[in-house]
C-alpha atoms as a PDB file:
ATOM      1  CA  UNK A   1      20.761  70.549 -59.437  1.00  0.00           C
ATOM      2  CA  UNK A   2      17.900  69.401 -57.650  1.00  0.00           C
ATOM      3  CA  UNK A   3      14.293  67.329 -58.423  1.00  0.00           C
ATOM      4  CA  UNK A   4      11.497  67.004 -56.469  1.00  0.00           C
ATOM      5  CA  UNK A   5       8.241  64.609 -56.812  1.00  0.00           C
ATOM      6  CA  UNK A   6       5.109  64.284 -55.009  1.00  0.00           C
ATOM      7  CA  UNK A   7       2.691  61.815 -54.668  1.00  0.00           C
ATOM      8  CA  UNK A   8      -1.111  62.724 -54.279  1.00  0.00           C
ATOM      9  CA  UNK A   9      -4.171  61.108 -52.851  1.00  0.00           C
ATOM     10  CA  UNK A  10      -7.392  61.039 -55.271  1.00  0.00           C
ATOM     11  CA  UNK A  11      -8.098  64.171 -53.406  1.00  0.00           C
ATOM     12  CA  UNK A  12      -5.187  65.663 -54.383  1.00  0.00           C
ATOM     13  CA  UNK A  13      -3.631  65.879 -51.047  1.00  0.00           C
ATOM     14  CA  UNK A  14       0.412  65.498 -50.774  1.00  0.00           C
ATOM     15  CA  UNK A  15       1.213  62.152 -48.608  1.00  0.00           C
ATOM     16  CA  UNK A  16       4.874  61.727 -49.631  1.00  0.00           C
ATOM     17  CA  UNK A  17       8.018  63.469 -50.898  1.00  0.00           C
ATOM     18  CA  UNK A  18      10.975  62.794 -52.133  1.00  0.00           C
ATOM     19  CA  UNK A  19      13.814  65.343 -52.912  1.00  0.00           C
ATOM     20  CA  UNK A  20      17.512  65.138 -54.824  1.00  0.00           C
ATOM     21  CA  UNK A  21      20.161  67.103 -54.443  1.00  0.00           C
ATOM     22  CA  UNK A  22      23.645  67.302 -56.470  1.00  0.00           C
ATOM     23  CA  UNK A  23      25.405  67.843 -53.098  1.00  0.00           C
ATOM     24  CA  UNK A  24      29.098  67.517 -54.634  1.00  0.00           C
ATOM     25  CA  UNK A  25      30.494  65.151 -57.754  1.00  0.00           C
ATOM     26  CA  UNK A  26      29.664  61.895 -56.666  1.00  0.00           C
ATOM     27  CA  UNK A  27      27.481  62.688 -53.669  1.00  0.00           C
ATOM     28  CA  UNK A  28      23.392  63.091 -54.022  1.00  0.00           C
ATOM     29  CA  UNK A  29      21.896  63.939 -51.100  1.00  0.00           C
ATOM     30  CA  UNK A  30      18.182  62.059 -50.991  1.00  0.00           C
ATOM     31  CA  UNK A  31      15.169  63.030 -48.737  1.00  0.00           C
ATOM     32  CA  UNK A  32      12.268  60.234 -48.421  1.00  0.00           C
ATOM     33  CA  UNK A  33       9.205  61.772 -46.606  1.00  0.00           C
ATOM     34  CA  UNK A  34       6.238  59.135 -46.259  1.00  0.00           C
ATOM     35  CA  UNK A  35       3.452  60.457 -44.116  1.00  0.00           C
ATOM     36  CA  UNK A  36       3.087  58.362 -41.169  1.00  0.00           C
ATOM     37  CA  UNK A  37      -1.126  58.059 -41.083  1.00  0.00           C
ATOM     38  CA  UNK A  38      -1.032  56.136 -44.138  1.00  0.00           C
ATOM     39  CA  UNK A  39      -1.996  52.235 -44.260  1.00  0.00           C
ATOM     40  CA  UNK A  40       0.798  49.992 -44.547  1.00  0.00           C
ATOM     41  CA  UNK A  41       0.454  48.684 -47.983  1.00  0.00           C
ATOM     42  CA  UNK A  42      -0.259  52.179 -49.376  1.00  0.00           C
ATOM     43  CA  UNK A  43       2.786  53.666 -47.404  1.00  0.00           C
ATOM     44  CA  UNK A  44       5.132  50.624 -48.714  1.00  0.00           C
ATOM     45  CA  UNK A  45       4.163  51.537 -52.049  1.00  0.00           C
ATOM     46  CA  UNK A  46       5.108  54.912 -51.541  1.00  0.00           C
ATOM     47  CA  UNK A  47       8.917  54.328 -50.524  1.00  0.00           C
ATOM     48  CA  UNK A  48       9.326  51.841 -52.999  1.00  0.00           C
ATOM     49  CA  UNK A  49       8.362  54.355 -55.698  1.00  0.00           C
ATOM     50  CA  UNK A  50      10.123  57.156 -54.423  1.00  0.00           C
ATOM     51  CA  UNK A  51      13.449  54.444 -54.222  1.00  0.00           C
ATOM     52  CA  UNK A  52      13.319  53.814 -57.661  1.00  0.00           C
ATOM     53  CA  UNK A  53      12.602  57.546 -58.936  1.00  0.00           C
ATOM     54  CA  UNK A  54      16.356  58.488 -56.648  1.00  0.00           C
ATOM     55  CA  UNK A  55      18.152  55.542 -58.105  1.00  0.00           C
ATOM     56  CA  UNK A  56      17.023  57.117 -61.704  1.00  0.00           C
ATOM     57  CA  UNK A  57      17.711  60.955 -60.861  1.00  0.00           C
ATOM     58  CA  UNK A  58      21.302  59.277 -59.084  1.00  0.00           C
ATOM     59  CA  UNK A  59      22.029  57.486 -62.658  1.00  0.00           C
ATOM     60  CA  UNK A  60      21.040  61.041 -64.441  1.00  0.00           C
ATOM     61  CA  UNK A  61      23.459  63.233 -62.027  1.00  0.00           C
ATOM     62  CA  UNK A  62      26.188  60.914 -62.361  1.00  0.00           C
ATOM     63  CA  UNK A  63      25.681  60.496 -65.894  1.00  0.00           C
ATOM     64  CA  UNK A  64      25.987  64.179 -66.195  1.00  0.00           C
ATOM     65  CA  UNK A  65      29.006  64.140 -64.071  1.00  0.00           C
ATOM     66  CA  UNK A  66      30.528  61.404 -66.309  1.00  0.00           C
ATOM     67  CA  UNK A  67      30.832  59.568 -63.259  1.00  0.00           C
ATOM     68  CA  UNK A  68      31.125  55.574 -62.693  1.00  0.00           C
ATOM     69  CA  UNK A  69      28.908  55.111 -60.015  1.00  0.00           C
ATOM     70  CA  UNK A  70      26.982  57.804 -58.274  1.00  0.00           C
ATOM     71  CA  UNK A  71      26.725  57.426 -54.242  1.00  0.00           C
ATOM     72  CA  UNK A  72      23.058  58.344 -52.760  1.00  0.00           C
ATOM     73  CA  UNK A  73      23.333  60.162 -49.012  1.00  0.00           C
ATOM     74  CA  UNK A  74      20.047  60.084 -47.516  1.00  0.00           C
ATOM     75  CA  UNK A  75      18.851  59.987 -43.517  1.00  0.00           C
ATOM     76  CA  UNK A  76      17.280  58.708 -40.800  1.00  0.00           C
ATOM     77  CA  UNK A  77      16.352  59.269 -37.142  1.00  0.00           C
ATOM     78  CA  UNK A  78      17.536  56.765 -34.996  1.00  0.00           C
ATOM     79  CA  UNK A  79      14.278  55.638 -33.324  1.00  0.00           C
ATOM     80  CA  UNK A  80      12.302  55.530 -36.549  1.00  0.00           C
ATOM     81  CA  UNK A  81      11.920  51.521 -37.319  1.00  0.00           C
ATOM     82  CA  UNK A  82       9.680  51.874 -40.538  1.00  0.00           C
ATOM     83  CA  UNK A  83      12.141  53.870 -42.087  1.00  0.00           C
ATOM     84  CA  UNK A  84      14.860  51.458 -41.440  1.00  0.00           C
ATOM     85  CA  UNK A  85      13.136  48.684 -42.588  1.00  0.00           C
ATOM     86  CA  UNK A  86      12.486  50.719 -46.051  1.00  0.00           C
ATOM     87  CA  UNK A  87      16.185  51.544 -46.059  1.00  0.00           C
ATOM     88  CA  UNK A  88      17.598  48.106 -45.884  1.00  0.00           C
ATOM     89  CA  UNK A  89      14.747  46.411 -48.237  1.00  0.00           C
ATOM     90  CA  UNK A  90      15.936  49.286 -50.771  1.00  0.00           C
ATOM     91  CA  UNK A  91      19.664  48.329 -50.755  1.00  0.00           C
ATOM     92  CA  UNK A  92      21.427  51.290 -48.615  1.00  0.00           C
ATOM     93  CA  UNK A  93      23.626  50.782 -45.394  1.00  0.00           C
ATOM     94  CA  UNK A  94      23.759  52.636 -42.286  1.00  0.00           C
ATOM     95  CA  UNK A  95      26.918  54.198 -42.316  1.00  0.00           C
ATOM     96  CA  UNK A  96      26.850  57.126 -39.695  1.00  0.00           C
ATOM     97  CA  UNK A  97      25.774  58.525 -36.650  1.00  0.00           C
ATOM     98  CA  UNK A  98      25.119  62.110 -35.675  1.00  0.00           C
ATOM     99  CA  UNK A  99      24.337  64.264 -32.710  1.00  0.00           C
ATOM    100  CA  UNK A 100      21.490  66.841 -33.117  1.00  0.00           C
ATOM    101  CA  UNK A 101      22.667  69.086 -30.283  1.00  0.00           C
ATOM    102  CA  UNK A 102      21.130  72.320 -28.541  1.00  0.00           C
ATOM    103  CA  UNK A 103      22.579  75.304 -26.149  1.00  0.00           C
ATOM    104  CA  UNK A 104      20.271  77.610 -24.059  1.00  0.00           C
ATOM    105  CA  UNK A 105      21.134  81.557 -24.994  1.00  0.00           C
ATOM    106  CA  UNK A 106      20.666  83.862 -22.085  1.00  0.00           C
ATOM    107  CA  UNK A 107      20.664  87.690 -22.472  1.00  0.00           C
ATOM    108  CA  UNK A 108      23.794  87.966 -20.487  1.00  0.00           C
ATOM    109  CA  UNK A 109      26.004  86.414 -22.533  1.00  0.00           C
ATOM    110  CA  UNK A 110      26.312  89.069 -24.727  1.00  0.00           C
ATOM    111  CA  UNK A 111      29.115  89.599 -23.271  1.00  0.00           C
ATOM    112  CA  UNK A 112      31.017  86.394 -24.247  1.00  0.00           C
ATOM    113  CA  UNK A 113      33.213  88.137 -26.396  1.00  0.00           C
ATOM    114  CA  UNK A 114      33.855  91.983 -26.539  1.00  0.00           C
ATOM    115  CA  UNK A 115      32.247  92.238 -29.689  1.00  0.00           C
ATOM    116  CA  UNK A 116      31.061  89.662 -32.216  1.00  0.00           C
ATOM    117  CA  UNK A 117      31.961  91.789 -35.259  1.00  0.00           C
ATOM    118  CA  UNK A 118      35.431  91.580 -34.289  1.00  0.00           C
ATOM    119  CA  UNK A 119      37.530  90.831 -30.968  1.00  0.00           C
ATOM    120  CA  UNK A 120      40.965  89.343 -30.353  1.00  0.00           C
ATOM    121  CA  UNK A 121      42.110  86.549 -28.149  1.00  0.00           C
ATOM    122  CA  UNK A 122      46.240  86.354 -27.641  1.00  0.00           C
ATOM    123  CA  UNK A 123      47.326  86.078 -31.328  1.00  0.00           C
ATOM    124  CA  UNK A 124      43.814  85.068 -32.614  1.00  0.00           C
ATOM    125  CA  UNK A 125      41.287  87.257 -34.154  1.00  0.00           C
ATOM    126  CA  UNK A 126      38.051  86.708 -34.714  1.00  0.00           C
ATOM    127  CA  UNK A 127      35.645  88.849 -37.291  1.00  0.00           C
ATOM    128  CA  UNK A 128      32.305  88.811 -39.184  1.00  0.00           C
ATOM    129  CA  UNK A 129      33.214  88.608 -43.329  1.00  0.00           C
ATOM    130  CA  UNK A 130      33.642  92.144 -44.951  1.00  0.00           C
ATOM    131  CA  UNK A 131      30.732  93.864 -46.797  1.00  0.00           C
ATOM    132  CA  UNK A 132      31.498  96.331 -49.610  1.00  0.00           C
ATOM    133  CA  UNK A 133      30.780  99.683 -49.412  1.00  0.00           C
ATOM    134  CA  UNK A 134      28.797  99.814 -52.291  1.00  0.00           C
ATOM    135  CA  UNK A 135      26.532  97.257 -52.194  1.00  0.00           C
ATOM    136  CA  UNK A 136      26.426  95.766 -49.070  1.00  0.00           C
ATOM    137  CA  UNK A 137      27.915  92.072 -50.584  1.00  0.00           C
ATOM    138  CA  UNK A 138      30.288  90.449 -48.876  1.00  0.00           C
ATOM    139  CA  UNK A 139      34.163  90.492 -49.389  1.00  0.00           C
ATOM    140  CA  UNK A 140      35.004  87.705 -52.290  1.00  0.00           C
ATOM    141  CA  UNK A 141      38.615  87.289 -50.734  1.00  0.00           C
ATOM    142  CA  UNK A 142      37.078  86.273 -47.608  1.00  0.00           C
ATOM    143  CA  UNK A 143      34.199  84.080 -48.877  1.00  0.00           C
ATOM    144  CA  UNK A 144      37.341  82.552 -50.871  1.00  0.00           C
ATOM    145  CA  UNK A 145      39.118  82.480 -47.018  1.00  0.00           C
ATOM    146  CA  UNK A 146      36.481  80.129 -45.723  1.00  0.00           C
ATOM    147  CA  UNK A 147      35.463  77.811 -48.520  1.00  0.00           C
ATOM    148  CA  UNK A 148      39.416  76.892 -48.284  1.00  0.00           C
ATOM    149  CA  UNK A 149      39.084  76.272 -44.674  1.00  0.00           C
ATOM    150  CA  UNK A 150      36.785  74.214 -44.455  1.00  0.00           C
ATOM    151  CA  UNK A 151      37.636  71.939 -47.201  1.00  0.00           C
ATOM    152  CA  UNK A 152      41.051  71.755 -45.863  1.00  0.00           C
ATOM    153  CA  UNK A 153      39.451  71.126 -42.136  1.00  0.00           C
ATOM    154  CA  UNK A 154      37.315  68.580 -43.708  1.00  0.00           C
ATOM    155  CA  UNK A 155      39.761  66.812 -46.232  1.00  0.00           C
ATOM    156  CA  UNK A 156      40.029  63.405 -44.016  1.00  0.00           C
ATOM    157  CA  UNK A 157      36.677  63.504 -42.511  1.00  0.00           C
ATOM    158  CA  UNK A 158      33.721  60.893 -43.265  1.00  0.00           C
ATOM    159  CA  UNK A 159      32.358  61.013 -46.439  1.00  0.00           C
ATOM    160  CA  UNK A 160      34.093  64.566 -47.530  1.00  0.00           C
ATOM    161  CA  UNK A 161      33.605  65.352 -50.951  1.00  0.00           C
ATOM    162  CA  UNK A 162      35.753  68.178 -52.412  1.00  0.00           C
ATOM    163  CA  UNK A 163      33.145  71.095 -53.690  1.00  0.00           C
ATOM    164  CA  UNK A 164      34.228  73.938 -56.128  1.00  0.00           C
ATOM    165  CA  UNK A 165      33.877  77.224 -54.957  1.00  0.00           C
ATOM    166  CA  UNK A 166      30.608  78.476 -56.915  1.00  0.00           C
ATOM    167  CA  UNK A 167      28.719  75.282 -55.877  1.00  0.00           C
ATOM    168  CA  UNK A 168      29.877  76.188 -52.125  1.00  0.00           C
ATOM    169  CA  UNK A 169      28.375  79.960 -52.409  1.00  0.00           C
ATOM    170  CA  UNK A 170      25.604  78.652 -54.254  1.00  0.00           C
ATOM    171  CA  UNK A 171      24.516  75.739 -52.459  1.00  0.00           C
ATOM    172  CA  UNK A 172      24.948  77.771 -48.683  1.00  0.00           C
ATOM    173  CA  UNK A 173      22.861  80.428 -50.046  1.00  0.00           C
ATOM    174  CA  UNK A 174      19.875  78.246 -50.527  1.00  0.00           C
ATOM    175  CA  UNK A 175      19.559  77.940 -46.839  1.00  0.00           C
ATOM    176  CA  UNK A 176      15.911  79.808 -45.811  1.00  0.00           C
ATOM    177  CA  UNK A 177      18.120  80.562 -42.682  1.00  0.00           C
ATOM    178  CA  UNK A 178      21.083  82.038 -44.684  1.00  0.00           C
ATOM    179  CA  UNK A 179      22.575  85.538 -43.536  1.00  0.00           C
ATOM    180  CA  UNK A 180      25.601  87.112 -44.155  1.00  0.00           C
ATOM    181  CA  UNK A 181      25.989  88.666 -41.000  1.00  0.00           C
ATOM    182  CA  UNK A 182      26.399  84.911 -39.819  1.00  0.00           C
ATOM    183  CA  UNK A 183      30.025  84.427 -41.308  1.00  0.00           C
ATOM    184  CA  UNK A 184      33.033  84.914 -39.114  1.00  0.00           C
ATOM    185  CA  UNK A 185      36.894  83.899 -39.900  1.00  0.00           C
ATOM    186  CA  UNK A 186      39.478  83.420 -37.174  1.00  0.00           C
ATOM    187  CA  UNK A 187      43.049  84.338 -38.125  1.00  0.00           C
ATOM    188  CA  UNK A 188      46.190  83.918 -36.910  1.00  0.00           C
ATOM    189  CA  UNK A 189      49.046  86.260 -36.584  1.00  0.00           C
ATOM    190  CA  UNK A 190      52.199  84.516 -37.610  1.00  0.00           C
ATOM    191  CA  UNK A 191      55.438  85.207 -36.431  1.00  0.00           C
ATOM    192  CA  UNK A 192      57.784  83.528 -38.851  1.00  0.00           C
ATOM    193  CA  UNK A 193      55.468  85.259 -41.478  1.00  0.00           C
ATOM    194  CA  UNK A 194      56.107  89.027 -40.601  1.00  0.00           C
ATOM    195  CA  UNK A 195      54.724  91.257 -43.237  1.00  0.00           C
ATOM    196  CA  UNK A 196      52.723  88.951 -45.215  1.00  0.00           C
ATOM    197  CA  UNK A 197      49.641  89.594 -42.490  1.00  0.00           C
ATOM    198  CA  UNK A 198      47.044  87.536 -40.620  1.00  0.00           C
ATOM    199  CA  UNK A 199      46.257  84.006 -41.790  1.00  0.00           C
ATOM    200  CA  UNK A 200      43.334  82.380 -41.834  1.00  0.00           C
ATOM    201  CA  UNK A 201      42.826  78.872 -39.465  1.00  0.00           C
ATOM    202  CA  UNK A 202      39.630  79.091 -38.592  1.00  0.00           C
ATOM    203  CA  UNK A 203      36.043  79.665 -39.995  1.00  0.00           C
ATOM    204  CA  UNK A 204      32.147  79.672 -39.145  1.00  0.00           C
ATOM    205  CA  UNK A 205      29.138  79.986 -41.041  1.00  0.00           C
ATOM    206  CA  UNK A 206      26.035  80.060 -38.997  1.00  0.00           C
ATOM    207  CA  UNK A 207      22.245  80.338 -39.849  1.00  0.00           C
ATOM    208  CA  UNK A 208      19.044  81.736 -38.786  1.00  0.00           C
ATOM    209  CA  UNK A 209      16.637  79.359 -37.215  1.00  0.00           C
ATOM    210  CA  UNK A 210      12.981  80.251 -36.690  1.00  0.00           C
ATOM    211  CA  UNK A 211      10.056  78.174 -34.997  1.00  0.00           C
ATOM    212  CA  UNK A 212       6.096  78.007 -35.039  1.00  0.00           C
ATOM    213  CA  UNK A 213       6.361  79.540 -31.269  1.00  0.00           C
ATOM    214  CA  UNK A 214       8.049  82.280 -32.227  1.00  0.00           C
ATOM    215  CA  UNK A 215      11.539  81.635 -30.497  1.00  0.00           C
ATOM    216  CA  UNK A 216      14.319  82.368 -32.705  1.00  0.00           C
ATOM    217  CA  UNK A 217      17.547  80.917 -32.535  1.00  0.00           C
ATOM    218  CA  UNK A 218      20.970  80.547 -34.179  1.00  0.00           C
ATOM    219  CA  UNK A 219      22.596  77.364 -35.866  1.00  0.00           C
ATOM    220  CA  UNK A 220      26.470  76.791 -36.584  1.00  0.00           C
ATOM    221  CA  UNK A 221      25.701  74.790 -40.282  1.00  0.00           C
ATOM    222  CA  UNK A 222      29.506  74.880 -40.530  1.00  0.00           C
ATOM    223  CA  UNK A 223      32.858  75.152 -38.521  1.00  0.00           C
ATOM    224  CA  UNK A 224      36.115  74.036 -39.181  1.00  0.00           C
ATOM    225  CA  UNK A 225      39.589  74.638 -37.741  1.00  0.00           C
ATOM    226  CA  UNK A 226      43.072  73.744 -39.595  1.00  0.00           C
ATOM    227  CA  UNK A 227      45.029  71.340 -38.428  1.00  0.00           C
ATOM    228  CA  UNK A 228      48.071  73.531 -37.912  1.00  0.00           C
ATOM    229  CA  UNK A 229      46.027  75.746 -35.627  1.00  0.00           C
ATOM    230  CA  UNK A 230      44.350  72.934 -33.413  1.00  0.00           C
ATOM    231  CA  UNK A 231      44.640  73.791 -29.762  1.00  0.00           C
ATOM    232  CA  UNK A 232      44.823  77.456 -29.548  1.00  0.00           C
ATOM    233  CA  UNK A 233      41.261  78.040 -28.806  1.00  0.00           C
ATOM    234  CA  UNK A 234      40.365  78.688 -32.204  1.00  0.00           C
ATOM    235  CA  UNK A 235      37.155  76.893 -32.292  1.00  0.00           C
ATOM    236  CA  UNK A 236      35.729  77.894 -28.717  1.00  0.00           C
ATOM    237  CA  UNK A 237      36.242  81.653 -29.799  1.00  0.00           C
ATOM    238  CA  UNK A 238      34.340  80.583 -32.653  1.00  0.00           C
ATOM    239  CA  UNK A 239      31.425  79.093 -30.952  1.00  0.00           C
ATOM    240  CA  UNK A 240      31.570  81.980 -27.994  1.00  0.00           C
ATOM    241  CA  UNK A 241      31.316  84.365 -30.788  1.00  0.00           C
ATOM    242  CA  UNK A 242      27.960  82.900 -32.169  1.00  0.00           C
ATOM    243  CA  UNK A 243      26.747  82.091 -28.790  1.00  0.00           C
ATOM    244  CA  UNK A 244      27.110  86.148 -28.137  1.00  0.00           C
ATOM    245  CA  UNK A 245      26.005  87.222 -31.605  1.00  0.00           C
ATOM    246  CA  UNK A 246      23.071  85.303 -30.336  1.00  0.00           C
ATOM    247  CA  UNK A 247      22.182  86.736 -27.315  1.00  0.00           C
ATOM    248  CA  UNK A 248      22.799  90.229 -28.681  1.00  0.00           C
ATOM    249  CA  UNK A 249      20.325  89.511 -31.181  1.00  0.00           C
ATOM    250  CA  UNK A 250      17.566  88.108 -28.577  1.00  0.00           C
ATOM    251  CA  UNK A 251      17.472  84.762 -29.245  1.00  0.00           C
ATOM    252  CA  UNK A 252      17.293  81.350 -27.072  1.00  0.00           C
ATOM    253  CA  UNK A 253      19.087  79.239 -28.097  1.00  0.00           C
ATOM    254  CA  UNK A 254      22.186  77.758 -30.508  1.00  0.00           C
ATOM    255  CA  UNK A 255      22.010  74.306 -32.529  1.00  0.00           C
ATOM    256  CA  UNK A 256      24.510  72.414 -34.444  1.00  0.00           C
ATOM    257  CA  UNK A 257      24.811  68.778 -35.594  1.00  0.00           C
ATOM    258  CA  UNK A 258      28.434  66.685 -34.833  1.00  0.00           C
ATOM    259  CA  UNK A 259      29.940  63.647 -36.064  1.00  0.00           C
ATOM    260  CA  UNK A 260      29.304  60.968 -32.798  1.00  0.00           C
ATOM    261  CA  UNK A 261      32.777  59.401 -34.693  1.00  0.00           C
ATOM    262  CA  UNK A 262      34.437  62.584 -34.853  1.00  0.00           C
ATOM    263  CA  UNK A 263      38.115  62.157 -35.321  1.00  0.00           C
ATOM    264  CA  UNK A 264      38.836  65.258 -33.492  1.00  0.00           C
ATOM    265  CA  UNK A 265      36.643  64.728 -30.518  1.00  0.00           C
ATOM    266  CA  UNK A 266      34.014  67.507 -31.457  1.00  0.00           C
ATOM    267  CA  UNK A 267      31.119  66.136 -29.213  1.00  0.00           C
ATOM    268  CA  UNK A 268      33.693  67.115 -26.103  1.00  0.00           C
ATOM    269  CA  UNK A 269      33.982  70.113 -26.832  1.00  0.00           C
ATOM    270  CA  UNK A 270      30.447  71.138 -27.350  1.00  0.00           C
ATOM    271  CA  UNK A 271      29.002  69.279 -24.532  1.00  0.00           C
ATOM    272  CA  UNK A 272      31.869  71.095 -22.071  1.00  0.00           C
ATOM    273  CA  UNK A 273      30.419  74.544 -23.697  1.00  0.00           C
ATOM    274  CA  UNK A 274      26.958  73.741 -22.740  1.00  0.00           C
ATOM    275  CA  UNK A 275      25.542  71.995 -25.869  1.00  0.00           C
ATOM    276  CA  UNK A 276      23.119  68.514 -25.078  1.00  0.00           C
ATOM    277  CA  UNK A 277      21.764  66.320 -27.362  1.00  0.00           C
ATOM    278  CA  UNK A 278      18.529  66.799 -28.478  1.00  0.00           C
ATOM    279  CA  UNK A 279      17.925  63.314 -30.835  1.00  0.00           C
ATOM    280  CA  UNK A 280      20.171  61.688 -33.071  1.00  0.00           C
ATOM    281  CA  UNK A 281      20.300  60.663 -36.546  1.00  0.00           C
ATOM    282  CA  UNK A 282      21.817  58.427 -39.301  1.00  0.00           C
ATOM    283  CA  UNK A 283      23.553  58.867 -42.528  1.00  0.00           C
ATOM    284  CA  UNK A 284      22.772  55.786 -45.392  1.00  0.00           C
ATOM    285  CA  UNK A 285      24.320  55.121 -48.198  1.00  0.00           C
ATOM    286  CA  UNK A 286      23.808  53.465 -51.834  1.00  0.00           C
ATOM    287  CA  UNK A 287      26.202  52.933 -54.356  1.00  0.00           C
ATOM    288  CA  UNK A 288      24.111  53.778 -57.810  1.00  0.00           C
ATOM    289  CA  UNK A 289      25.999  52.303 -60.812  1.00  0.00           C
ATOM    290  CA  UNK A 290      25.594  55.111 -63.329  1.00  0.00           C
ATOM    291  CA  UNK A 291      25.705  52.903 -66.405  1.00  0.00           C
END
């Protein structure tokens, strides 16, 4: 589910924007747009009023959920004062912070990995999702594969919310940037599980980014490794894999966004692969009793 609302000028020109989406049961994401040339009075207004119209779509999602109280998930960039102000005066708490980081691409690493499609590393293989033959869709058992990855690699992480299949699919595929061809799976070959075939530890789901100048680049929206498979390399084959899917493809450059808090020490790992951060931004939350 999600509801938008605009507010006009007596010209009829947009100056603010605020968006709701049904993220997972008990989690609405909320964006709050309020253009910045407007005077102060007029652009207080305008936050207060889109503030009250979330807390009413929050108490209709949750009511629809049958839920209790229904938790609003909106953001913030750190350096943006007005917006904090608005924040606090409308009841929400900064909760997190993230890292909005960036890699450079060059043409040569194409060769990162032998092939992104599908290359091997010791007893770890990494591959694209299978398409069927007939209509070029992609494999069901493996979109299954890495919905259950990541919501196992995210059980105990801030602010997971556990997300059914279909709203998974359906809610990745909204992404203007969503492709396909930008799903990989790492398995595992297990020795103590001869016969039964590869398992699956490790997954990535990138997107396609695209700017006003014309450079295209590559995003990793998600990636998540299982605990049991932690320290085998699994997630740097993962990230060398979209990092030369990248370059084969021409683009500059790869983004992602990481937890600054992450329990499994994320922000390492990307800045020792070449990633920097760009800006950073924060998570804020608001507890909306539903009735």
């Amino acid at each position: 589910m999600r509801e938008n609302v605009v507010l006009r000028d007596p010209e009829g020109e947009i100056r603010a924007w605020g968006s709701v989406h049904d993220r997972a049961e008990g989690r609405m994401l909320f964006v709050h747009v309020v253009e910045r040339g407007l005077p102060e009075e007029q652009a207080d207004a305008c936050s207060r009023l889109l503030f009250t119209w979330a807390d009413e779509q929050a108490r209709a999602v949750g009511t629809a959920r049958e839920l209790e109280v229904q938790q609003i998930d909106t953001g913030a960039f750190a350096d943006d004062d007005r917006q904090h102000a608005w924040l606090e005066a409308a009841g929400f708490t900064k909760v997190r912070t993230w890292f909005q980081m960036s890699r450079p691409v060059t043409a040569e690493e194409a060769d990162l990995v032998p092939d992104p499609d599908l290359w091997q590393r010791g007893e770890v293989t990494i591959r694209r999702v299978r398409r069927r033959e007939e209509d070029g869709l992609p494999d069901s058992v493996d979109l299954s594969a890495i919905h259950q990855v990541l919501e196992q690699a995210f059980r105990d992480h801030f602010n997971s919310w556990e997300e059914t299949f279909g709203e998974f699919v359906h809610r990745v595929r909204e992404d203007p940037g969503h492709r396909w061809d930008h799903w990989w799976l790492a398995e595992l070959e297990h020795e103590d599980l001869d016969g039964i075939g590869p398992i699956p530890v490790g997954a990535l789901i990138g997107t396609y980014l695209e700017t006003n100048n014309g450079a295209d680049g590559s995003y990793v929206s998600y990636i998540g490794v299982l605990d049991d498979a932690r320290g085998r390399g699994v997630a740097k084959a993962l990230l060398h894999t979209i990092i030369a899917d990248a370059a084969t493809r021409g683009r500059d450059r790869v983004g992602l966004e990481v937890d600054a808090d992450s329990p499994t020490g994320a922000h390492g790992l990307y800045e020792a692969l070449g990633w920097q951060t760009k800006y950073v931004t924060e998570s804020w939350h608001r507890d909306v009793p539903v009735r």
